[in-house]
PDB file of N, CA and C in Angstrom:
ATOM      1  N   UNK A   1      -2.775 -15.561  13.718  1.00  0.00           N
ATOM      2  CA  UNK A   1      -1.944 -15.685  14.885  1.00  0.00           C
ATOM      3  C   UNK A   1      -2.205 -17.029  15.551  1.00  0.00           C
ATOM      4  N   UNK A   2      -1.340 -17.834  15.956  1.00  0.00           N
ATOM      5  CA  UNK A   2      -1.229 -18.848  16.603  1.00  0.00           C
ATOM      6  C   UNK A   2      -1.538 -19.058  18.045  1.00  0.00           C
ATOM      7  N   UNK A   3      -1.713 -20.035  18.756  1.00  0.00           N
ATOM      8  CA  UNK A   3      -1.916 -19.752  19.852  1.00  0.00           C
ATOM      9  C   UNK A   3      -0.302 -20.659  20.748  1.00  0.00           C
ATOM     10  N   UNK A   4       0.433 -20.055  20.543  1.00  0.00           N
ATOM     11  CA  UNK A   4       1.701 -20.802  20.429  1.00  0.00           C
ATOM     12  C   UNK A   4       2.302 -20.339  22.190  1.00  0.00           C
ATOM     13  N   UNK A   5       3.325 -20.225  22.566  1.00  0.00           N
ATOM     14  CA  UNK A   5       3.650 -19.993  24.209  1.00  0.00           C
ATOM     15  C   UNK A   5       3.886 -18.179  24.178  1.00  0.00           C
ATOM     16  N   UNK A   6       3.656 -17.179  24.515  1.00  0.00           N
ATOM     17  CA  UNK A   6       3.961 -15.563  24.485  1.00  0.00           C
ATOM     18  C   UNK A   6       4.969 -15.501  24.876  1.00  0.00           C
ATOM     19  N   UNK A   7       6.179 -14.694  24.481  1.00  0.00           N
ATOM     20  CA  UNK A   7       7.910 -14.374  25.106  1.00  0.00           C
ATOM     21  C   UNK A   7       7.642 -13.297  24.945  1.00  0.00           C
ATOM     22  N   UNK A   8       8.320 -12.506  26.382  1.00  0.00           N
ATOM     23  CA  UNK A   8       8.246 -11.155  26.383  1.00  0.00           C
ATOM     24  C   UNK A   8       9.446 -10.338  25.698  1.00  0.00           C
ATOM     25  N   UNK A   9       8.740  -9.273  25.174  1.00  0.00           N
ATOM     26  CA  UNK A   9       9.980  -8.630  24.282  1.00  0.00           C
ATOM     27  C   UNK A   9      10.190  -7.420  24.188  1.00  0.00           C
ATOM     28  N   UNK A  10      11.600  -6.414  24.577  1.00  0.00           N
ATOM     29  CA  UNK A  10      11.426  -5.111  23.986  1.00  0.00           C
ATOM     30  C   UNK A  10      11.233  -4.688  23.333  1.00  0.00           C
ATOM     31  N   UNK A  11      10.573  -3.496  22.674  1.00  0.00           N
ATOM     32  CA  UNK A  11      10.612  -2.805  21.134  1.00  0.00           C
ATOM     33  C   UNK A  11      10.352  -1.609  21.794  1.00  0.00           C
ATOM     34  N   UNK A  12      11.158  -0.657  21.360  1.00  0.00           N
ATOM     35  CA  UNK A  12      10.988   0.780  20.685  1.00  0.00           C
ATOM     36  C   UNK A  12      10.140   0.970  19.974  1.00  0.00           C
ATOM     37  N   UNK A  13       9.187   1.479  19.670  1.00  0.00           N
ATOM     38  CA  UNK A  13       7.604   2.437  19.184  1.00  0.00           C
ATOM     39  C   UNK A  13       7.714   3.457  19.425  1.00  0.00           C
ATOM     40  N   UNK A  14       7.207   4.381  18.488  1.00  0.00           N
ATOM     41  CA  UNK A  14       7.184   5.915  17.807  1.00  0.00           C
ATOM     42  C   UNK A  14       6.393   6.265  18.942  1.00  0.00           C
ATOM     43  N   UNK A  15       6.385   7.056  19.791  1.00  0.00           N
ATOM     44  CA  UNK A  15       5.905   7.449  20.913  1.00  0.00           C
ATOM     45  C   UNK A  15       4.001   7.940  20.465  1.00  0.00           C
ATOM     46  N   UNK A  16       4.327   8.938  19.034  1.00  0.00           N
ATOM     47  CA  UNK A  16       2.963   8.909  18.834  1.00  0.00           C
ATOM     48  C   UNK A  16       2.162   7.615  18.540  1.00  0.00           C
ATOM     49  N   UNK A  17       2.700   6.795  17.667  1.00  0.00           N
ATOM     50  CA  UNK A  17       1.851   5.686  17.364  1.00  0.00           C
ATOM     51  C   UNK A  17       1.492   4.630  18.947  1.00  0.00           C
ATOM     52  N   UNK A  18       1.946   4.944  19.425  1.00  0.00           N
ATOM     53  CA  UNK A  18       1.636   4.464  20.593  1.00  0.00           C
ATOM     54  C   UNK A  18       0.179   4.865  21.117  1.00  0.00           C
ATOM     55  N   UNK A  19       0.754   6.262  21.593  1.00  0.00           N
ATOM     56  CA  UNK A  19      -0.234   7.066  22.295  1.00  0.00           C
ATOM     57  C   UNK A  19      -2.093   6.964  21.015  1.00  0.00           C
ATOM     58  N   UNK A  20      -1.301   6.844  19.646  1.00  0.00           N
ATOM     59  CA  UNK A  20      -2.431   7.274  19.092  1.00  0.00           C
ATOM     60  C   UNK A  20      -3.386   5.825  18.976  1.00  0.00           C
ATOM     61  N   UNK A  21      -2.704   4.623  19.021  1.00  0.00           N
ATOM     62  CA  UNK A  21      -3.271   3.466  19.384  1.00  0.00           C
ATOM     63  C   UNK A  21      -3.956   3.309  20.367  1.00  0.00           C
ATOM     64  N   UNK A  22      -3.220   3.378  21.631  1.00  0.00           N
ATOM     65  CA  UNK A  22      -4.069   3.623  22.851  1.00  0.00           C
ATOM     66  C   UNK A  22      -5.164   4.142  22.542  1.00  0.00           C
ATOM     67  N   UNK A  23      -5.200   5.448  22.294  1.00  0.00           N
ATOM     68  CA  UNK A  23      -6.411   6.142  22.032  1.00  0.00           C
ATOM     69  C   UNK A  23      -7.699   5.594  21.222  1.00  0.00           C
ATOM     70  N   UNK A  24      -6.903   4.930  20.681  1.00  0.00           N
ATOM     71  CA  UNK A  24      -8.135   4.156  19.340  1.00  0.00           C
ATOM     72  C   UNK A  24      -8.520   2.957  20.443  1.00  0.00           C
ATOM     73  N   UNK A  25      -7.880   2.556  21.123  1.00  0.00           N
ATOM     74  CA  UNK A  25      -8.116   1.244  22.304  1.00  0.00           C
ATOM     75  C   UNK A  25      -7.815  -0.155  21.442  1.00  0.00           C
ATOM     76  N   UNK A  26      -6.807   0.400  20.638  1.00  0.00           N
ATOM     77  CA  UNK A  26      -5.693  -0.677  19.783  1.00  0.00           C
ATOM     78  C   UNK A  26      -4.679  -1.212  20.350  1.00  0.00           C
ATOM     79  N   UNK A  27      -4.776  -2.728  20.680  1.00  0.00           N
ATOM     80  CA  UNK A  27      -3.641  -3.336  21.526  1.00  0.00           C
ATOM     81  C   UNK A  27      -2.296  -3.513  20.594  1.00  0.00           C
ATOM     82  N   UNK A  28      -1.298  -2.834  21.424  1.00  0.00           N
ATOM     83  CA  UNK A  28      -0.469  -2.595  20.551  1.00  0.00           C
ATOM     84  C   UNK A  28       0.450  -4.032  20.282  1.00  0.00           C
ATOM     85  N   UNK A  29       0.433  -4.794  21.369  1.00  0.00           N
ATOM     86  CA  UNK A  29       1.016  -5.994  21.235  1.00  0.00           C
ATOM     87  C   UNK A  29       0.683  -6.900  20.798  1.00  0.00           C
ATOM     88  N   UNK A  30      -0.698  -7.216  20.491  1.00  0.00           N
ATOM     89  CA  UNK A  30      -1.106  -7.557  19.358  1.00  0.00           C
ATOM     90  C   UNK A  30      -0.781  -7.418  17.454  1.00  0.00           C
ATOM     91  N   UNK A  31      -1.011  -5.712  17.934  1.00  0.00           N
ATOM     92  CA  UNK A  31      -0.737  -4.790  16.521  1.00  0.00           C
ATOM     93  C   UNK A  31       0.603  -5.557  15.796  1.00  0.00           C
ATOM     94  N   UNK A  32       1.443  -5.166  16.920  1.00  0.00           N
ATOM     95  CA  UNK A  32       2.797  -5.873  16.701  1.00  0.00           C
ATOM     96  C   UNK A  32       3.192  -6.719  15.881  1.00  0.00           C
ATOM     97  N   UNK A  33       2.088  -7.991  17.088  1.00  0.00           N
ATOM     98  CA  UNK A  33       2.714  -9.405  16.452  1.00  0.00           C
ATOM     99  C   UNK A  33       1.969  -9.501  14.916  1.00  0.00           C
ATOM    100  N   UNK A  34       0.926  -9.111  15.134  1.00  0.00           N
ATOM    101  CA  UNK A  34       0.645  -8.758  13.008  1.00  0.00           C
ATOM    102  C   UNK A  34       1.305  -8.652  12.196  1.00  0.00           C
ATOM    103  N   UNK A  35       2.330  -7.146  12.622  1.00  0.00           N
ATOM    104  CA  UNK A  35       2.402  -6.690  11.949  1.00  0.00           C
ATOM    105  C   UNK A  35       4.085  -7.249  11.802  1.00  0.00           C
ATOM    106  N   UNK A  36       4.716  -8.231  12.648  1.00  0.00           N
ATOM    107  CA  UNK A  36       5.865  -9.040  12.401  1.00  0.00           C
ATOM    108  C   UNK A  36       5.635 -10.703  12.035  1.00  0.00           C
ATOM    109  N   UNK A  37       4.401 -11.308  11.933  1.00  0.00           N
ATOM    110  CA  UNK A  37       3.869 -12.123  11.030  1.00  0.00           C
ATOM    111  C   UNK A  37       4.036 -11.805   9.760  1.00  0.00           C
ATOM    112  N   UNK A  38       3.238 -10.643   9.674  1.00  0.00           N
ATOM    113  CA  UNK A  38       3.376 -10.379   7.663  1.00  0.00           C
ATOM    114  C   UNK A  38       4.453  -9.989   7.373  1.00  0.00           C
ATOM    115  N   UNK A  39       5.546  -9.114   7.966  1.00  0.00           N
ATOM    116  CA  UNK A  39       6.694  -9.067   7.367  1.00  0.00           C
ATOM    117  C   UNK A  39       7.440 -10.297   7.630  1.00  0.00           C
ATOM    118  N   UNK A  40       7.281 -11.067   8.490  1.00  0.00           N
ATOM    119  CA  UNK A  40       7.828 -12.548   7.991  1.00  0.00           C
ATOM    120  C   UNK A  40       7.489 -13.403   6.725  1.00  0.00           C
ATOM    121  N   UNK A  41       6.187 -13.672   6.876  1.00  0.00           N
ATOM    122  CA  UNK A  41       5.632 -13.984   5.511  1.00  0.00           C
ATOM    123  C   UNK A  41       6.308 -13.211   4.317  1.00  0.00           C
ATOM    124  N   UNK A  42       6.064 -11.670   4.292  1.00  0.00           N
ATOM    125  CA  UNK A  42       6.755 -11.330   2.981  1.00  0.00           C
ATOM    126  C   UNK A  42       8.291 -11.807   2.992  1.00  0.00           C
ATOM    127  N   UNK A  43       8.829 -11.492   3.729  1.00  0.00           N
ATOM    128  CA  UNK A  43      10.386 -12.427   3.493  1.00  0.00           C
ATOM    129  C   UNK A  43      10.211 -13.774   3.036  1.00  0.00           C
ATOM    130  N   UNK A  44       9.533 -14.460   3.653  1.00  0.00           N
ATOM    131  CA  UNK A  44       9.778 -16.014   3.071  1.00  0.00           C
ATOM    132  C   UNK A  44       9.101 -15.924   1.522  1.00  0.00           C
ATOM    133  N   UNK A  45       8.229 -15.085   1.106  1.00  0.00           N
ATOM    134  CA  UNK A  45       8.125 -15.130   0.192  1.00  0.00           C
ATOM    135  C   UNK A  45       9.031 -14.567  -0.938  1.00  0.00           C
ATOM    136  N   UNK A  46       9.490 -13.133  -0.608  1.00  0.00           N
ATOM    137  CA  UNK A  46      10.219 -13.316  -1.350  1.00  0.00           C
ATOM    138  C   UNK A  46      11.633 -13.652  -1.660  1.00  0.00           C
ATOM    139  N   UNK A  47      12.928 -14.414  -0.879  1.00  0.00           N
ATOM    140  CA  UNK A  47      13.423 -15.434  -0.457  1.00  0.00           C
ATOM    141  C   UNK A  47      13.120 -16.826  -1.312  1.00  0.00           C
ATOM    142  N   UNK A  48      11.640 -16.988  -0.821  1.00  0.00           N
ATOM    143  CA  UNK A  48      11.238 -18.234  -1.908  1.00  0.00           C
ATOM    144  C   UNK A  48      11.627 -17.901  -3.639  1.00  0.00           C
ATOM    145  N   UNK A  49      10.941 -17.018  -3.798  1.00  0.00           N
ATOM    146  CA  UNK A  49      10.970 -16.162  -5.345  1.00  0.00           C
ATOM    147  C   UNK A  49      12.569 -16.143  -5.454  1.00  0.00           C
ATOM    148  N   UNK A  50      13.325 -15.817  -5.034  1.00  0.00           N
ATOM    149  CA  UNK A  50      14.780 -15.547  -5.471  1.00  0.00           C
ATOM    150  C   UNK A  50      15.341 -16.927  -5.699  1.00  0.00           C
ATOM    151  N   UNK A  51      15.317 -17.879  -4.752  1.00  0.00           N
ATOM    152  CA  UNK A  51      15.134 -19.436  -4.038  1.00  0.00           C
ATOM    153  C   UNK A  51      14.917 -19.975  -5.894  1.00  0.00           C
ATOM    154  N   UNK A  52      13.675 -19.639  -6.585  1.00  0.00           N
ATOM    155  CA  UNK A  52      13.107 -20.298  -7.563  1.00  0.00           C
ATOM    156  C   UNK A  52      13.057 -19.374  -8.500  1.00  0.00           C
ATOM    157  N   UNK A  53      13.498 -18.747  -8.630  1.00  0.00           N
ATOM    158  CA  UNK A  53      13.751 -17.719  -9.897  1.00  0.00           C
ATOM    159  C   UNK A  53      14.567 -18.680 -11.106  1.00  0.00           C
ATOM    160  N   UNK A  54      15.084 -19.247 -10.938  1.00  0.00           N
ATOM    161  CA  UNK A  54      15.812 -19.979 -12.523  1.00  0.00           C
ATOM    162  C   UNK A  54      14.779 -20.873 -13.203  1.00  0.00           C
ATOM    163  N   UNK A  55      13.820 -21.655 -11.764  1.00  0.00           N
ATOM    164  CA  UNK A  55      12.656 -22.337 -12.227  1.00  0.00           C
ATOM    165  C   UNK A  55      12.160 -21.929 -12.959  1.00  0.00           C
ATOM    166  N   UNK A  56      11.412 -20.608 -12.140  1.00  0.00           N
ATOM    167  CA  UNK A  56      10.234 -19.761 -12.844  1.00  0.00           C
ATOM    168  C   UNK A  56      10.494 -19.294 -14.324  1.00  0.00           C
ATOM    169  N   UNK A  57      11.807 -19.360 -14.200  1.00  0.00           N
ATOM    170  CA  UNK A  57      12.282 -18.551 -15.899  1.00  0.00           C
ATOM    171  C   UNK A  57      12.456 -19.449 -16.806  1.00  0.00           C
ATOM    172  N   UNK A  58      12.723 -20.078 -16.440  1.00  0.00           N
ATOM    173  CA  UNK A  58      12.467 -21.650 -17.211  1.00  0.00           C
ATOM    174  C   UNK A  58      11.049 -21.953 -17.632  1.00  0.00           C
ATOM    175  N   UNK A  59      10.078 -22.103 -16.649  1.00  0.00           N
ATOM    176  CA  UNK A  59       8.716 -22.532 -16.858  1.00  0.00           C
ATOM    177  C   UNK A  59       8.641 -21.307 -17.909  1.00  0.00           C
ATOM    178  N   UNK A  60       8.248 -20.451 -17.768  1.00  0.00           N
ATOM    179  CA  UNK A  60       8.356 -18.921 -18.771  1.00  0.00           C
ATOM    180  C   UNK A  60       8.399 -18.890 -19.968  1.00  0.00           C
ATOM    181  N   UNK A  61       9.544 -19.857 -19.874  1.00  0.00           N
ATOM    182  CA  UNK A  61      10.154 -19.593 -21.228  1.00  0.00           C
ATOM    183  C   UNK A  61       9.469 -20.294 -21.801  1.00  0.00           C
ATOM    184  N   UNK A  62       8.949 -21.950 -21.142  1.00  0.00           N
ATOM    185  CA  UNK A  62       8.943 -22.909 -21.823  1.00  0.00           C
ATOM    186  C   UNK A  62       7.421 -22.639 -22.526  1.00  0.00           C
ATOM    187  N   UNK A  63       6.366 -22.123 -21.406  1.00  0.00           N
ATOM    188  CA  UNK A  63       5.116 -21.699 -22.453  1.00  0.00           C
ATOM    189  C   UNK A  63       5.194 -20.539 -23.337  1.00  0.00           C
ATOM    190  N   UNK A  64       6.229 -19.440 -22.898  1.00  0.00           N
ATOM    191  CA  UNK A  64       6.401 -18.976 -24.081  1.00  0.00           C
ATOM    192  C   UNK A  64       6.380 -19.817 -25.696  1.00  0.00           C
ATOM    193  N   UNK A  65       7.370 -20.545 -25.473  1.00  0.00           N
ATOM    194  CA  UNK A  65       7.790 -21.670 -26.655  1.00  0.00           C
ATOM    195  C   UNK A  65       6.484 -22.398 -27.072  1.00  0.00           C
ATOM    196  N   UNK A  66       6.070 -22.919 -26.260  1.00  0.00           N
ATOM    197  CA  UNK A  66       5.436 -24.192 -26.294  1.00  0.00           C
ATOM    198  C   UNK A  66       3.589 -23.627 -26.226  1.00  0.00           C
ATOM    199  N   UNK A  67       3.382 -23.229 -25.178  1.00  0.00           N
ATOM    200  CA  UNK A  67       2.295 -22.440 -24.758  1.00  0.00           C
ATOM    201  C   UNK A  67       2.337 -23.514 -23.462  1.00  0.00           C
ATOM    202  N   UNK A  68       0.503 -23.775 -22.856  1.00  0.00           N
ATOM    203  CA  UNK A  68       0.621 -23.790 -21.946  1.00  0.00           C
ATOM    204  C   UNK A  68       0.354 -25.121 -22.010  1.00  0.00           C
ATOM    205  N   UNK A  69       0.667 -26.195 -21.204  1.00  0.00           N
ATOM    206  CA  UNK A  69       0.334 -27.627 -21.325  1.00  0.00           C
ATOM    207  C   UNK A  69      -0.940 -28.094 -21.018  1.00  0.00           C
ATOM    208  N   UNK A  70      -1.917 -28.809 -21.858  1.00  0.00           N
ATOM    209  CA  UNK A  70      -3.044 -28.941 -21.769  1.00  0.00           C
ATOM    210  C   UNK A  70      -4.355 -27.939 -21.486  1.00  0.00           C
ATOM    211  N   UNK A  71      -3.735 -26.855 -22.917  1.00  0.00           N
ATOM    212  CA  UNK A  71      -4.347 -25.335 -22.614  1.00  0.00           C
ATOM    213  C   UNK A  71      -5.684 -26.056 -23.545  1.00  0.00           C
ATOM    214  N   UNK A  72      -5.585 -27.074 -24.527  1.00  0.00           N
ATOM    215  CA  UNK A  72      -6.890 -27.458 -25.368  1.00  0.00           C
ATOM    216  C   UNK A  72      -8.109 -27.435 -24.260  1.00  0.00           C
ATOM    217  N   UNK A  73      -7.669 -28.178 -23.574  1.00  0.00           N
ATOM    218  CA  UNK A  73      -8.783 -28.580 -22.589  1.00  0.00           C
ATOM    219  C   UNK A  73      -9.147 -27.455 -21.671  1.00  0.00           C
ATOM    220  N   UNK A  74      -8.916 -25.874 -21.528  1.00  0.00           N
ATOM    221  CA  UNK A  74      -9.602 -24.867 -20.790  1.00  0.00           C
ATOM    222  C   UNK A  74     -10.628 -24.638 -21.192  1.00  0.00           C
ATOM    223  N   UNK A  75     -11.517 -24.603 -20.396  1.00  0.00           N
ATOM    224  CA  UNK A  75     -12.853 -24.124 -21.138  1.00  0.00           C
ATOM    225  C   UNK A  75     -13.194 -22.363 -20.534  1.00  0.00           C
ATOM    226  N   UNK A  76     -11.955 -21.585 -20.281  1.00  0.00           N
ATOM    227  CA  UNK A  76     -12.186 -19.880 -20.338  1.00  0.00           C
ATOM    228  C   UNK A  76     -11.337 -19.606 -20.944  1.00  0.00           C
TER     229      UNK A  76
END
C-alpha cells in the first residue's frame, strides 16, 4: 500500500464480515484497500497476458522448434 492522498468511499459489506472483522479488531478499510490492490493487480495481469498472448505463442513455439536459446550454457 502506498502512502498516496485517502478518498473517501462508499461500499456495501456483508454485514457479517463486517461485524466478524470488527471482532477480530480487523480494520476493515484497510482490509479493503488490499483486497482492491490485488484484484487490480490480477486484472492488469491478466489483461497483460491476453495483451501478449500471440507473443507468448510465438516464443512457445519457437523453443518448441528450436529449444531454448543459449540452453548449452545452463549449468541445472
Amino acid at each position: 500500500m502506498s502512502q498516496s492522498a485517502q478518498k473517501a468511499a462508499n461500499l456495501s459489506l456483508d454485514s457479517n464480515l463486517v461485524s466478524e472483522a470488527r471482532e477480530l479488531k480487523i480494520n476493515v478499510s484497510r482490509a479493503a484497500e488490499e483486497g482492491i490492490t490485488k484484484a487490480i493487480k490480477a486484472e492488469r495481469e491478466r489483461l497483460w497476458r491476453l495483451e501478449n498472448a500471440e507473443a507468448i505463442r510465438l516464443e512457445n513455439e519457437y523453443i518448441e522448434k528450436h529449444g531454448l536459446p543459449l540452453a548449452k550454457y545452463r549449468q541445472f
